[in-house]
Protein backbone atom coordinates (compact mmCIF):
# COMPACT_ATOMS: atom_id res chain seq x y z
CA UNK A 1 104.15 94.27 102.05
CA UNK A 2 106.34 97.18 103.16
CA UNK A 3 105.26 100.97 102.94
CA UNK A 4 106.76 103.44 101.33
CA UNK A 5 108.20 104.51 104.65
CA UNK A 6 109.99 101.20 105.05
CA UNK A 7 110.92 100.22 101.53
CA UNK A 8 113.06 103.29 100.82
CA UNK A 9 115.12 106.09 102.36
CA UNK A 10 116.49 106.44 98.59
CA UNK A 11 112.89 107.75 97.13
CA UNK A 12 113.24 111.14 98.48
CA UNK A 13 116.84 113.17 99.33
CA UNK A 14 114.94 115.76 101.21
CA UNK A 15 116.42 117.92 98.82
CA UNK A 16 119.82 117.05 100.19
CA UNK A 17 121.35 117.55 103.49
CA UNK A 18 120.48 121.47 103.42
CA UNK A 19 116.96 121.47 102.80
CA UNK A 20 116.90 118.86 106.02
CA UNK A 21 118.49 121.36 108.09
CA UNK A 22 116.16 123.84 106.89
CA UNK A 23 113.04 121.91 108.08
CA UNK A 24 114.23 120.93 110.99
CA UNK A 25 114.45 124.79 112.34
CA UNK A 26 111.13 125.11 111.01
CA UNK A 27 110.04 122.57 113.24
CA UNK A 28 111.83 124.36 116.71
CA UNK A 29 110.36 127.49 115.80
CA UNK A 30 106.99 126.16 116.18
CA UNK A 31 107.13 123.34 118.66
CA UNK A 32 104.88 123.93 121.37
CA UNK A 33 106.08 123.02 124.85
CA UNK A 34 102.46 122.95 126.58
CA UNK A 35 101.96 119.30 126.49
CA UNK A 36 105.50 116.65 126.56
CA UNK A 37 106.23 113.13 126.14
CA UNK A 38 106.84 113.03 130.03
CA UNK A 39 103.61 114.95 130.78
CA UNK A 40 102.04 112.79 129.08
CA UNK A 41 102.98 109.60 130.50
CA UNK A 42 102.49 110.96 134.05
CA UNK A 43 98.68 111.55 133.28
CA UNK A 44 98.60 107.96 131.65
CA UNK A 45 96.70 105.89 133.44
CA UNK A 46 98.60 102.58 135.23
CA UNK A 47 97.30 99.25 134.00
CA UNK A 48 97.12 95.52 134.41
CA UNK A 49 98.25 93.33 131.80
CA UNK A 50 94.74 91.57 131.59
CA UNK A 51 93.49 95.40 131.43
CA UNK A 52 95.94 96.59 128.48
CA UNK A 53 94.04 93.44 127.08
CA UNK A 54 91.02 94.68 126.98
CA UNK A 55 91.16 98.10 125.44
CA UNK A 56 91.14 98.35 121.73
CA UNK A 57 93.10 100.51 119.86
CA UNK A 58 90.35 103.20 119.82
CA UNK A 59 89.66 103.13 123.34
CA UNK A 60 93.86 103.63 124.13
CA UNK A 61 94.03 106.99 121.59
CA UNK A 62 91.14 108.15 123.75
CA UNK A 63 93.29 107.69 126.89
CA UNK A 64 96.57 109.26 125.62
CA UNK A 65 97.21 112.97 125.99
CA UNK A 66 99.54 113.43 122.93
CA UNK A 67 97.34 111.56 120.82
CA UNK A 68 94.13 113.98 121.77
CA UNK A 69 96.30 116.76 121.88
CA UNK A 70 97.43 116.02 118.36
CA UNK A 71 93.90 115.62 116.79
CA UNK A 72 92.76 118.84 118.22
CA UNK A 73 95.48 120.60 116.91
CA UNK A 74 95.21 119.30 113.47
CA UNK A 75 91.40 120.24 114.04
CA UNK A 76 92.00 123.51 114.75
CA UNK A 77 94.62 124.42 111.78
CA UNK A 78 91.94 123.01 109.85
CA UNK A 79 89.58 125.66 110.82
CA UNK A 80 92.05 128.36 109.65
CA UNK A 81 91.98 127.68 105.77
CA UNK A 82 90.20 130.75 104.85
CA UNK A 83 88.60 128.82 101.91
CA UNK A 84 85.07 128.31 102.89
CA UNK A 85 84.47 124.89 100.68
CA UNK A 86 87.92 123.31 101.25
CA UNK A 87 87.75 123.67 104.86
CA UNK A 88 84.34 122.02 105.07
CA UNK A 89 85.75 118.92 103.30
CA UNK A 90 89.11 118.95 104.98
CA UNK A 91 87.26 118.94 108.19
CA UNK A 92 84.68 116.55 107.19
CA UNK A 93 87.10 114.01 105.90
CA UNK A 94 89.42 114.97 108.97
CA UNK A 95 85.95 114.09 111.75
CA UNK A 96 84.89 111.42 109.16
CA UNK A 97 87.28 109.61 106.70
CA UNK A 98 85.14 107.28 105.15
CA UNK A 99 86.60 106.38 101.81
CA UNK A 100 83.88 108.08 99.45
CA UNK A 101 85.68 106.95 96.61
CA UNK A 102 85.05 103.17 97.43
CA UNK A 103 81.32 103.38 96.23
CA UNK A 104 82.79 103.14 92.44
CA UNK A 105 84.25 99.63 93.52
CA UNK A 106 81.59 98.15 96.02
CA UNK A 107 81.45 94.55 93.54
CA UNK A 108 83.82 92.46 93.00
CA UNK A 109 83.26 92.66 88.89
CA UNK A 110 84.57 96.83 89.15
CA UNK A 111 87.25 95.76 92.01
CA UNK A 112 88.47 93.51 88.99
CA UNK A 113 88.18 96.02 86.39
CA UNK A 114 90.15 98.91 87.98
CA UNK A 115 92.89 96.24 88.75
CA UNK A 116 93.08 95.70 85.21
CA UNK A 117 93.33 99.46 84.07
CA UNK A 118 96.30 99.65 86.55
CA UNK A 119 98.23 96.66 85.73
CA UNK A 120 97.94 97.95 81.82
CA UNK A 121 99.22 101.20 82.21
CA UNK A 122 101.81 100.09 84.56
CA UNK A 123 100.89 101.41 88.13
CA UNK A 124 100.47 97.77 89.65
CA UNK A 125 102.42 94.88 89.73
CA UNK A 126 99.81 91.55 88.21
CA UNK A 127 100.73 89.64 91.61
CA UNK A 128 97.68 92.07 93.31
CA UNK A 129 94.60 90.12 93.42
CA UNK A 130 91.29 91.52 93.18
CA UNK A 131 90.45 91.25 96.55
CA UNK A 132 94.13 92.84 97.40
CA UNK A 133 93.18 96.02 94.69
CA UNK A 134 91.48 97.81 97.60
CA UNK A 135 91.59 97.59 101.35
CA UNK A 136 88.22 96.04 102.75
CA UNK A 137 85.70 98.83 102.10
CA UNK A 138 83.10 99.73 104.94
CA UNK A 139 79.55 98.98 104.43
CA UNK A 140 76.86 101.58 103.91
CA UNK A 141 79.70 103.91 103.05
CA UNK A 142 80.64 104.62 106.40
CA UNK A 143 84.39 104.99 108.18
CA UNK A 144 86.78 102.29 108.92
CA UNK A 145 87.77 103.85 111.66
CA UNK A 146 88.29 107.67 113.36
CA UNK A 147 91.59 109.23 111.97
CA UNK A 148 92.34 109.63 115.74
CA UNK A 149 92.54 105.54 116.28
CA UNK A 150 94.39 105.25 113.41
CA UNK A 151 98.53 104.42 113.19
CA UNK A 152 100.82 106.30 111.48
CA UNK A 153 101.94 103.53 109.53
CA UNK A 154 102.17 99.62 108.75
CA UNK A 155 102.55 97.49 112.39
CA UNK A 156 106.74 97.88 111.98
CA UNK A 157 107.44 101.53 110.79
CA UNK A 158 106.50 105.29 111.87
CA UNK A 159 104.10 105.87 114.54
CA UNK A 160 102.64 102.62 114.39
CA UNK A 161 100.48 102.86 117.13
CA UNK A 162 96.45 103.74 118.22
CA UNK A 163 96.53 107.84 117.31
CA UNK A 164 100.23 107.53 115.77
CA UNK A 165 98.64 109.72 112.26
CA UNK A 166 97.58 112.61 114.35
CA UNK A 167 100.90 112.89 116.30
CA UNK A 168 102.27 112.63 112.20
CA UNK A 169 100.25 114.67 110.75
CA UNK A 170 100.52 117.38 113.72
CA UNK A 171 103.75 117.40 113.44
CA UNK A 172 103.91 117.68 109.66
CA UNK A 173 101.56 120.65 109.92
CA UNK A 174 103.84 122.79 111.98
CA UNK A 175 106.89 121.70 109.97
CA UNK A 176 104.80 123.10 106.95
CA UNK A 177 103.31 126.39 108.53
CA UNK A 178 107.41 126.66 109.58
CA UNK A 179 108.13 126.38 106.66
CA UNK A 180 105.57 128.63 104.90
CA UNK A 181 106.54 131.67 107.34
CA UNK A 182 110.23 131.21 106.92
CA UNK A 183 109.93 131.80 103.26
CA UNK A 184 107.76 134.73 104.18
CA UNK A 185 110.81 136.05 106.73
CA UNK A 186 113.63 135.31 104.67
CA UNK A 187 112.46 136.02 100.90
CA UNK A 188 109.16 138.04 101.33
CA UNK A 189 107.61 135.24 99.41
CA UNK A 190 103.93 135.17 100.35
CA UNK A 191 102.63 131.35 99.58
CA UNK A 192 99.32 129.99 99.47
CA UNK A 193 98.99 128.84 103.24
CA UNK A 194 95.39 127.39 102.10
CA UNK A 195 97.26 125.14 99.46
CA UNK A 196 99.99 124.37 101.62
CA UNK A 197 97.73 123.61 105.38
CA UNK A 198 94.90 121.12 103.26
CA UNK A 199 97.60 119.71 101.46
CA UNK A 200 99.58 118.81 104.35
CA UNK A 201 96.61 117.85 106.47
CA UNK A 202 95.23 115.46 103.65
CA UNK A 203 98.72 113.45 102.70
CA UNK A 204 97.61 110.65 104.83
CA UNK A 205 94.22 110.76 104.52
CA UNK A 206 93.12 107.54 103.48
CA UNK A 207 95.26 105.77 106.37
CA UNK A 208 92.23 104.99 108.37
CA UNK A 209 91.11 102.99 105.14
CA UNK A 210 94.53 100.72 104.09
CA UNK A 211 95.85 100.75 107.99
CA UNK A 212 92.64 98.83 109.64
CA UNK A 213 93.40 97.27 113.23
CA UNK A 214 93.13 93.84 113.51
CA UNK A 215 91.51 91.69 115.99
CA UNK A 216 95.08 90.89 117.62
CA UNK A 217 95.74 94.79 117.67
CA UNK A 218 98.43 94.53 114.77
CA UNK A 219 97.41 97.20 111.18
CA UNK A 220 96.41 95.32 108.42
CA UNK A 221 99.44 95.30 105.60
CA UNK A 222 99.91 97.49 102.54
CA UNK A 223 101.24 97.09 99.08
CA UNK A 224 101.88 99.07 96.78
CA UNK A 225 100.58 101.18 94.06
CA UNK A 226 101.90 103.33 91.20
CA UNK A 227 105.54 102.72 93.44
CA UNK A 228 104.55 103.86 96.56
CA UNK A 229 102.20 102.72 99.50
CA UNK A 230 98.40 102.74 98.22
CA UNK A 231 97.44 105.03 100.99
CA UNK A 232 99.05 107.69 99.47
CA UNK A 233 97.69 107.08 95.64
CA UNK A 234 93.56 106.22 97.40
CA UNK A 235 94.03 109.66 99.14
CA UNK A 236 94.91 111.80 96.17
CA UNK A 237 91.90 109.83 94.34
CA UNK A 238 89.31 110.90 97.54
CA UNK A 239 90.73 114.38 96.81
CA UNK A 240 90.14 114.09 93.25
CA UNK A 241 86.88 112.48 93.73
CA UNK A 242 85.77 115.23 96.03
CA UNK A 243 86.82 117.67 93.47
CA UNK A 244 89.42 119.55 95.61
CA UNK A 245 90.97 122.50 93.97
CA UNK A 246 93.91 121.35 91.44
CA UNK A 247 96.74 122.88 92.87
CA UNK A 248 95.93 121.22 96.75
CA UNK A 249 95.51 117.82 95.10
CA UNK A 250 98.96 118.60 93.49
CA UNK A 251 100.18 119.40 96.92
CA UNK A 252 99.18 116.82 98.74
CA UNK A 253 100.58 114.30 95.56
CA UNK A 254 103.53 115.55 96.21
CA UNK A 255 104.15 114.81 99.85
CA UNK A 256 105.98 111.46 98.88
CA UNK A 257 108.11 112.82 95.49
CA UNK A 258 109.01 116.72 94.44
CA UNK A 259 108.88 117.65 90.80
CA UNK A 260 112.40 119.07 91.03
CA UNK A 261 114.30 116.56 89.08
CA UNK A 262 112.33 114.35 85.71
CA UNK A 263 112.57 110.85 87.41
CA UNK A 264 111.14 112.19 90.44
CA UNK A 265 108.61 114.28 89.00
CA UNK A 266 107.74 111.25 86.85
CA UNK A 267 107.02 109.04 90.29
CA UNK A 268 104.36 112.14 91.24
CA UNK A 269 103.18 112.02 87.80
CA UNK A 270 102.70 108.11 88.13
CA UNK A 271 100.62 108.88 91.31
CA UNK A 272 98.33 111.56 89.74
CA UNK A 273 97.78 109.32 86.90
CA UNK A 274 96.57 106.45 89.18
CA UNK A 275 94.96 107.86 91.87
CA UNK A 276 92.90 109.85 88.61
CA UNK A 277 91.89 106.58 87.19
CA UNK A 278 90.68 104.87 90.49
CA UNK A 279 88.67 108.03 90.68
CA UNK A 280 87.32 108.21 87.26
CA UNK A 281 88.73 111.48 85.59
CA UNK A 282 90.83 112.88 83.37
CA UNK A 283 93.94 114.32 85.14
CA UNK A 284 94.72 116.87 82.55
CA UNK A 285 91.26 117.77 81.85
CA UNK A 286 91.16 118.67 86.01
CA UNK A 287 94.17 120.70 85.53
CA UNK A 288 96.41 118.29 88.02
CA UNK A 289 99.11 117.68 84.68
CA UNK A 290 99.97 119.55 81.52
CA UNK A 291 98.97 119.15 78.41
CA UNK A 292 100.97 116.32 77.46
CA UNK A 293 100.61 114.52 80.43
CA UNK A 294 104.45 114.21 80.93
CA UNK A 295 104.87 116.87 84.06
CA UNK A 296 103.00 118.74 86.20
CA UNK A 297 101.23 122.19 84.73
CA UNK A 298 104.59 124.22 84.39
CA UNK A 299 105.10 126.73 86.00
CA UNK A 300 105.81 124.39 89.12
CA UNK A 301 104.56 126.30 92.28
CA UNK A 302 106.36 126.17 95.14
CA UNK A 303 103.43 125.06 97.64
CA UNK A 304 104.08 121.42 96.89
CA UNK A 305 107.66 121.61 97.29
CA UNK A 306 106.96 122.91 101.10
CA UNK A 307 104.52 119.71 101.70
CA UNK A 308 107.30 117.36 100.56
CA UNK A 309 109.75 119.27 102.83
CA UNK A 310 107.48 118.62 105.61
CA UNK A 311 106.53 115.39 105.30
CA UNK A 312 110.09 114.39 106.42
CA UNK A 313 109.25 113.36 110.07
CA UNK A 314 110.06 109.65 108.95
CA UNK A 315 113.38 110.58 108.36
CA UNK A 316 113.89 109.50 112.17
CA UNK A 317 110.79 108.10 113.34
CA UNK A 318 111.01 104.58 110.86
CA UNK A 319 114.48 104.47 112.08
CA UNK A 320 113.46 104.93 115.77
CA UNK A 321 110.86 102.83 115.57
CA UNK A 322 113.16 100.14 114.26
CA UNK A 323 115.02 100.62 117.44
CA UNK A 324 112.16 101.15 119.62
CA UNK A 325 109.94 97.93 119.12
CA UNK A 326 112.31 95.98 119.28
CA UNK A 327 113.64 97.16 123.03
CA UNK A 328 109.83 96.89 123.90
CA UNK A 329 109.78 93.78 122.95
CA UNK A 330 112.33 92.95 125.21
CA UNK A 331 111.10 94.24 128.14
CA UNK A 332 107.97 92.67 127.27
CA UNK A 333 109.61 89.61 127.72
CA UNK A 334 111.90 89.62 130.72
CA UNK A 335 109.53 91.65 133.00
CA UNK A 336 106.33 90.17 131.91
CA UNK A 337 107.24 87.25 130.45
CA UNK A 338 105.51 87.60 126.95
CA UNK A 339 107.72 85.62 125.01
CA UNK A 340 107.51 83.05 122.10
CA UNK A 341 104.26 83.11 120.23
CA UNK A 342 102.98 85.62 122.59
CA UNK A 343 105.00 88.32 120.90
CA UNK A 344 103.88 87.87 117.53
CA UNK A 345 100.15 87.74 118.82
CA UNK A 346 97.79 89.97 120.45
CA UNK A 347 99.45 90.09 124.12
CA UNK A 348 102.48 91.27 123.09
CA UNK A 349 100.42 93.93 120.39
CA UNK A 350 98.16 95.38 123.27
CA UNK A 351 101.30 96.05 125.51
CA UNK A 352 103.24 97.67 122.47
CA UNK A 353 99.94 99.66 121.76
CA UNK A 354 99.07 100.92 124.94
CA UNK A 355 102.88 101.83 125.68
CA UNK A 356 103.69 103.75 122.40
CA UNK A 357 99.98 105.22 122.23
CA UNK A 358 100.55 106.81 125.58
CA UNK A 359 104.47 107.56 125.25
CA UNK A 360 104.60 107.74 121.14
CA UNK A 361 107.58 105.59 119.83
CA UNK A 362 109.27 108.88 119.81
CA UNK A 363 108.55 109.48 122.87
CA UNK A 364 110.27 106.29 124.25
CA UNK A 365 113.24 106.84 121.58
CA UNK A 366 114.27 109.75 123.26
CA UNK A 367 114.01 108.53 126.45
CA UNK A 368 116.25 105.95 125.46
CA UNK A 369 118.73 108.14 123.90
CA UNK A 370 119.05 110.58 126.67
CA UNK A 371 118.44 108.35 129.70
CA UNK A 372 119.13 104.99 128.89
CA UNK A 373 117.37 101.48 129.02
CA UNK A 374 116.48 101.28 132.56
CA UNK A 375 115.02 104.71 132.23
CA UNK A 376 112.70 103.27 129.61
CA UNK A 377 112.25 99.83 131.87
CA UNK A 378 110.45 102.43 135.18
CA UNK A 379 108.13 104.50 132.25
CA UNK A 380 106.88 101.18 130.77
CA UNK A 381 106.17 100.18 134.78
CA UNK A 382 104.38 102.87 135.38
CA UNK A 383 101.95 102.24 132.44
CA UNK A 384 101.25 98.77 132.95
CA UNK A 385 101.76 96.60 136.48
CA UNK A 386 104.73 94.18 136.42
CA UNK A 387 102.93 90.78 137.39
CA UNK A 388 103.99 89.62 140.64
């Protein structure tokens, strides 16, 4: 099933065309230049096919620069929230993302149950199945997988790639700090930079849980809950689970829909609603809605607005990986001849992997733009041997 990346540029404007702009010079003004895409690919290592083969997913976001580089960074911001308990989780969850809030689920009797509550109050369509409710849950409560293994998104959109959610979520994070400084430049406005930084750094935070590798190196799928991918509704309920602080679980709920407009803030409301009920409280009684239940608690800070601004990276990078896989895919085939079924199955998913994990789709997507096909053709040769 599509994620909300892929299912719709239409759920969120980005405030229009000016509020794009606006985010986009937050990004430049914080961009480091230390470590690049073509850095990056000279330090990757050059591979055999039968090699690329035999890494797994976790073993290529070891080898990339950009994808350590990425995970260290987000590390690091997380060790500047001045808030001594909320940086302990966010770096716990951050170094170990097991999904806490799976232990309320662990038969299949409660898996059953919760689908129930859903489908009744209208946050999931009665096609799930029980087993579909909730991605496979670790045993002995432990991680899926490290957040720095873990892709961006499902096997055809953003960063979908070993390490492609740090390179996100990096990127996010300086949007956000960006962000949080320009309003601090331009209208003395001093934010929350706590509420802003955990918020940002825990939107995706349960995409080690839904976006599980496969044995043939492809992300198992996700569907959808509450109108959006179920990544984003099982993070807010770790958050709430975890008993975050109210106005960062509102931030972070708010990385997929703003509260500036009723239908959207109803879609955030929808979210809050389910990802409480998965976690077993009562949203208004935790101070994530108002009163009535109808809207967030009013006044609306302006925290979560800056996390939906800069979650906004997809705005090109489902595009470019639309346009990237596919020209991958034909390289694949005419200088390695991994054609047919082999490009639907784990040859063709290791070469993809080890490419984009190393390069980042973006990374190639540029290269593309600016240089051309053959251009793209010598980088992918220089990661993995052309068989003779």
């Amino acid at each position: 099933m599509l994620t909300h990346d892929e299912k719709e540029f239409s759920r969120r404007d980005f405030l229009k065309v000016s509020a794009g702009a606006a985010a986009a010079l937050a990004m430049m003004t914080v961009m480091p230049t230390s470590t690049t895409a073509a850095k990056a690919m000279k330090k990757a290592s050059t591979i055999s096919l039968a090699d690329c083969q035999r890494l797994s997913p976790a073993d290529m976001a070891q080898k990339s620069v950009l994808v350590q580089d990425a995970y260290q960074f987000i590390l690091q911001s997380a060790k500047t929230i001045k808030d001594t308990k909320l940086r302990t989780v966010v770096i716990d969850i951050l170094t170990n993302p097991a999904p806490n809030v799976a232990q309320r689920y662990i038969s299949l009797s409660e898996r059953e149950a919760l689908r129930v509550k859903l489908i009744a109050n209208g946050l999931l369509k009665n096609t799930v199945t029980t087993d579909e409710v909730l991605p496979p849950i670790p045993a002995n409560g432990r991680k899926p997988q490290n957040f720095d293994s873990t892709p961006g998104s499902g096997y055809m959109s953003h960063h979908s790639y070993p390490g492609g959610l740090p390179v996100h979520t990096a990127l996010n994070v300086r949007s956000s700090l960006g962000l949080y400084q320009g309003y601090l430049d331009s209208n003395t406005i001093q934010l929350d930079r706590d509420v802003i930084l955990a918020g940002q750094l825990l939107h995706d935070l349960h995409k080690p849980w839904v976006f599980q590798w496969k044995e043939d190196g492809s992300s198992l799928p996700e569907y959808q809950m509450a109108g959006t991918g179920a990544h984003h509704i099982l993070g807010i309920a770790e958050s709430i689970y975890r008993d975050l602080p109210a106005k960062v679980i509102v931030a972070q709920a708010s990385a997929h829909d703003n509260a500036g407009t009723p239908d959207d803030e109803a879609k955030l409301v929808n979210y809050i609603k389910a990802a409480a009920i998965i976690a077993g409280k009562d949203p208004i009684a935790q101070g994530l809605l108002a009163d009535n239940g109808d809207t967030l608690k009013l006044p609306r800070p302006i925290e979560p607005f800056v996390v939906y601004l800069g979650d906004h990276d997809w705005i090109v990078s489902v595009p470019a990986a639309k346009w990237t896989i596919p020209l991958i895919e034909n390289i694949a085939k005419t200088d390695y001849g991994i054609s047919g079924s082999d490009s639907k199955g784990s040859l063709f998913y290791s070469f993809r992997n080890y490419i984009f994990s190393q390069a980042t789709i973006m990374g190639i997507h540029q290269i593309h733009a600016s240089q051309g096909e053959q251009a793209v053709r010598e980088v992918v040769h220089s990661m993995i041997l052309v068989p003779k």
